[in-house]
C-alpha atoms as a PDB file:
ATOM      1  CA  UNK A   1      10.364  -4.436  -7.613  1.00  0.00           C
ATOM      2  CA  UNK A   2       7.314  -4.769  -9.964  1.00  0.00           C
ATOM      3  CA  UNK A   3       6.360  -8.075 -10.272  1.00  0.00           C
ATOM      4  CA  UNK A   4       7.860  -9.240  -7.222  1.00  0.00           C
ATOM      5  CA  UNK A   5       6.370 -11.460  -4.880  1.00  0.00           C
ATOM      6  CA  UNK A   6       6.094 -10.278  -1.775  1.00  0.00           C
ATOM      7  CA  UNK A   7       4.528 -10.693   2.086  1.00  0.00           C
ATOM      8  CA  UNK A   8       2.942  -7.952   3.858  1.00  0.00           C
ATOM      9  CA  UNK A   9       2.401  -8.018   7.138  1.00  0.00           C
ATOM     10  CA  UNK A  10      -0.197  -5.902   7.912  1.00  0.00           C
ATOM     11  CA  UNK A  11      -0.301  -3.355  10.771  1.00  0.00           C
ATOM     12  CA  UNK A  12      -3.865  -1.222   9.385  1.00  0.00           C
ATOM     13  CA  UNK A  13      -6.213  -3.645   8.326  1.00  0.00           C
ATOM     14  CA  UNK A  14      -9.095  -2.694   5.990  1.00  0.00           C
ATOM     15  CA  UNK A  15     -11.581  -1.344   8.459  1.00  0.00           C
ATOM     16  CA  UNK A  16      -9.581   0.675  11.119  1.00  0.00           C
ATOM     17  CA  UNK A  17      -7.930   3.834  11.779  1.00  0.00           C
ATOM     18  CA  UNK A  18      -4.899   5.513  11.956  1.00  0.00           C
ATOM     19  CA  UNK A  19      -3.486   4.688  15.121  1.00  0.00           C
ATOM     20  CA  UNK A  20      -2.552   8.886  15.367  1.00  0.00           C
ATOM     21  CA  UNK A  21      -4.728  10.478  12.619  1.00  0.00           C
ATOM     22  CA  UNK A  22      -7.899   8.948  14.043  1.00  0.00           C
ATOM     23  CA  UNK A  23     -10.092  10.404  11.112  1.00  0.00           C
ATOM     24  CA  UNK A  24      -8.056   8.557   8.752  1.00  0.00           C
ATOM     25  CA  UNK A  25     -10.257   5.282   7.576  1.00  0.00           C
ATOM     26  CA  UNK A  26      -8.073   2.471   6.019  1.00  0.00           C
ATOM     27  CA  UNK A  27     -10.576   1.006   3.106  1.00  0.00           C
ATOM     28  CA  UNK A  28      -8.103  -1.252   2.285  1.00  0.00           C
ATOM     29  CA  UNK A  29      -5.740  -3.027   4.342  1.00  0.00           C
ATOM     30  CA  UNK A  30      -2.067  -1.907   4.303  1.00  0.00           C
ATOM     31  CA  UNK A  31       1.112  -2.863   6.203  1.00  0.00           C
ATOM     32  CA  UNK A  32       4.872  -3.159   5.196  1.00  0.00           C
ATOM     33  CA  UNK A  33       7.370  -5.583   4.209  1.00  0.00           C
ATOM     34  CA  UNK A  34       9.752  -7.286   6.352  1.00  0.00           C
ATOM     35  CA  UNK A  35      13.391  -7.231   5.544  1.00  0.00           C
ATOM     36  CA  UNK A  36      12.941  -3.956   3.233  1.00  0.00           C
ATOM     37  CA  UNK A  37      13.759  -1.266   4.531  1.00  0.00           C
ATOM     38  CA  UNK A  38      12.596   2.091   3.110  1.00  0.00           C
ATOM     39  CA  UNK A  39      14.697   5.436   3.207  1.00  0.00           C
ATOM     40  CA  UNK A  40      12.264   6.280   5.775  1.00  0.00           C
ATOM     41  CA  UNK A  41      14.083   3.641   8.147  1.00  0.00           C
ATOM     42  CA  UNK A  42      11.439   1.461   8.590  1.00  0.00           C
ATOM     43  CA  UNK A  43      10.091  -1.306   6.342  1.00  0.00           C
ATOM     44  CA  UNK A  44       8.732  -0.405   2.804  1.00  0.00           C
ATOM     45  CA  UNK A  45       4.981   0.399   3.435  1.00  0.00           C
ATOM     46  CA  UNK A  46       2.491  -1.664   0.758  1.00  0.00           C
ATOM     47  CA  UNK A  47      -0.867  -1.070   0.131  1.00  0.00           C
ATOM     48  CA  UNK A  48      -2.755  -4.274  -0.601  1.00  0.00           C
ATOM     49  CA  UNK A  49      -5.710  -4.176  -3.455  1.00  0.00           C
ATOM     50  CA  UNK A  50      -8.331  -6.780  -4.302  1.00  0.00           C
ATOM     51  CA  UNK A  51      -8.508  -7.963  -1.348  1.00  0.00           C
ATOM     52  CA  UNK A  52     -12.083  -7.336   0.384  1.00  0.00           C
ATOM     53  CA  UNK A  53     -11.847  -8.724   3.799  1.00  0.00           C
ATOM     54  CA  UNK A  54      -9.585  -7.395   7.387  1.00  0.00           C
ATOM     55  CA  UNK A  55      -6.362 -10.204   7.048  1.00  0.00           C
ATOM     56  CA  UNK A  56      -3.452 -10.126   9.192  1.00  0.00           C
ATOM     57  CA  UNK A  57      -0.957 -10.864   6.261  1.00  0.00           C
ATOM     58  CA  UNK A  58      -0.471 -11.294   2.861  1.00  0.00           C
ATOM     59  CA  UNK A  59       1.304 -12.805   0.083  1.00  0.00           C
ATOM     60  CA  UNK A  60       0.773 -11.229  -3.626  1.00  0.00           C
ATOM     61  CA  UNK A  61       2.565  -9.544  -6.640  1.00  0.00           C
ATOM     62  CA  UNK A  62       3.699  -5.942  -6.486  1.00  0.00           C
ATOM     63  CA  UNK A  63       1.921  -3.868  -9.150  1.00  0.00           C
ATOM     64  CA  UNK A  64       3.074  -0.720  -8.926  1.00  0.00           C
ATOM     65  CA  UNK A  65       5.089   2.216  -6.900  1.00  0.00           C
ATOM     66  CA  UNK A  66       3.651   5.095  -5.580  1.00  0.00           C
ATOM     67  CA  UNK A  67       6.289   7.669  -5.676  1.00  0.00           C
ATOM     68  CA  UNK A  68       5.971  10.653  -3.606  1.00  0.00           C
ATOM     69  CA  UNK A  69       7.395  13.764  -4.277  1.00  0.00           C
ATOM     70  CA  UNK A  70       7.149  15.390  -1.125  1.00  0.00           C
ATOM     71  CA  UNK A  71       8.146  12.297   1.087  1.00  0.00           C
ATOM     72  CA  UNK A  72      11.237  10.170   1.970  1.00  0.00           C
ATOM     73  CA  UNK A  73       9.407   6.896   0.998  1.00  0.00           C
ATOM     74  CA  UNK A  74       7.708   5.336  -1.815  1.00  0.00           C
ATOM     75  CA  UNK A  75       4.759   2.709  -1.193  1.00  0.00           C
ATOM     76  CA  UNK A  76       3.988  -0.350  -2.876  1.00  0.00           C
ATOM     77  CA  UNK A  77       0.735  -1.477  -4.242  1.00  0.00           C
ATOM     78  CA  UNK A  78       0.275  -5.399  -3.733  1.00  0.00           C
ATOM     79  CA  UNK A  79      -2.312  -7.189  -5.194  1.00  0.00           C
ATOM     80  CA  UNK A  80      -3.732 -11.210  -5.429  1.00  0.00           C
ATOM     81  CA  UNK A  81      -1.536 -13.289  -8.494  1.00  0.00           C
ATOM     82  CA  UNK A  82      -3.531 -13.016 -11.284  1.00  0.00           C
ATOM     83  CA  UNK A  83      -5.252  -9.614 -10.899  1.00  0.00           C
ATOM     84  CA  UNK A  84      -4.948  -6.147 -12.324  1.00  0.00           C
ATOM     85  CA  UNK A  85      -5.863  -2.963 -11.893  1.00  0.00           C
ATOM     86  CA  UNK A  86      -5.853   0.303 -13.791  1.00  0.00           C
ATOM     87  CA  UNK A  87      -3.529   3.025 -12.649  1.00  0.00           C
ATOM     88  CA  UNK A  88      -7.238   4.880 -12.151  1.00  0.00           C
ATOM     89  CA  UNK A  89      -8.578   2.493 -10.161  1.00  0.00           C
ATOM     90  CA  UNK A  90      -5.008   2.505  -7.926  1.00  0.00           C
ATOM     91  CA  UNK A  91      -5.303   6.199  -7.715  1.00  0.00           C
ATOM     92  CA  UNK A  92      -8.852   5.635  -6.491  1.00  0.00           C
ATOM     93  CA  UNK A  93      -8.513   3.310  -3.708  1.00  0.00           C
ATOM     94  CA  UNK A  94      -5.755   5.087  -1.985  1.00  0.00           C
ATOM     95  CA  UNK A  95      -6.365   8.226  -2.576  1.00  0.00           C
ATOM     96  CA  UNK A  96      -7.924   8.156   1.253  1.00  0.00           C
ATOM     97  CA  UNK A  97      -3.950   8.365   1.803  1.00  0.00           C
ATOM     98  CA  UNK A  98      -2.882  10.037  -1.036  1.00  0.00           C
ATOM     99  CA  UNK A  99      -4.537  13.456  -0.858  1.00  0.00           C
ATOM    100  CA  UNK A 100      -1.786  14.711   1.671  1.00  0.00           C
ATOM    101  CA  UNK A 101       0.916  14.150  -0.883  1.00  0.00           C
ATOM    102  CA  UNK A 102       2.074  15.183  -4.151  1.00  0.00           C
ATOM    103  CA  UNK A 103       2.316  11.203  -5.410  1.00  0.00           C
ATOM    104  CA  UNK A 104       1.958   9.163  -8.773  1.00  0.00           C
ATOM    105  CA  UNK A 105       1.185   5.622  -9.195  1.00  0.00           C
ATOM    106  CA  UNK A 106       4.038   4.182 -11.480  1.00  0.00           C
ATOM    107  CA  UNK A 107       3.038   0.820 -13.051  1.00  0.00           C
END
């Protein structure tokens, strides 16, 4: 899936909270992918980098998998065409997620 295209539609834009979890902050925005679905049951979850503003959907190149090893479902890190990021600066950003789970970013 790396270096596919993809659109997210996005259900926790950058700026809100969890819908249950209400201390969780989303600093990024992050949704899922229609017409995936995940061995969770529902669509494949994405996390969307390098993008700085709330948006209701978006269209960019998967980067990398985060791969969970105490969860059902991997996520997907989604970013702009054209931009990078370090698998630091991955672990960074989502790490306000991350911290519950036993994950690694794999690029």
């Amino acid at each position: 899936m790396i270096g596919k295209l993809v659109k997210v539609i996005v259900d926790r834009p950058l700026g809100s909270y969890h819908p249950v979890h209400k201390d969780m902050y989303y600093p990024v925005n992050y949704g899922f992918v229609e017409g995936i679905v995940a061995p969770d049951g529902e669509y494949q979850d994405a996390y969307i980098l390098g993008v700085d503003t709330a948006v209701k959907e978006f269209t960019g190149i998967v980067i990398a998998v985060v791969h969970r090893h105490d969860d059902v479902e991997d996520k997907w890190v989604v970013v702009p065409e054209n931009v990078s990021f370090t698998k630091e600066d991955i672990e960074k950003q989502i790490r306000f997620q991350e911290q519950y789970f036993q994950s690694e970013v794999c690029m």
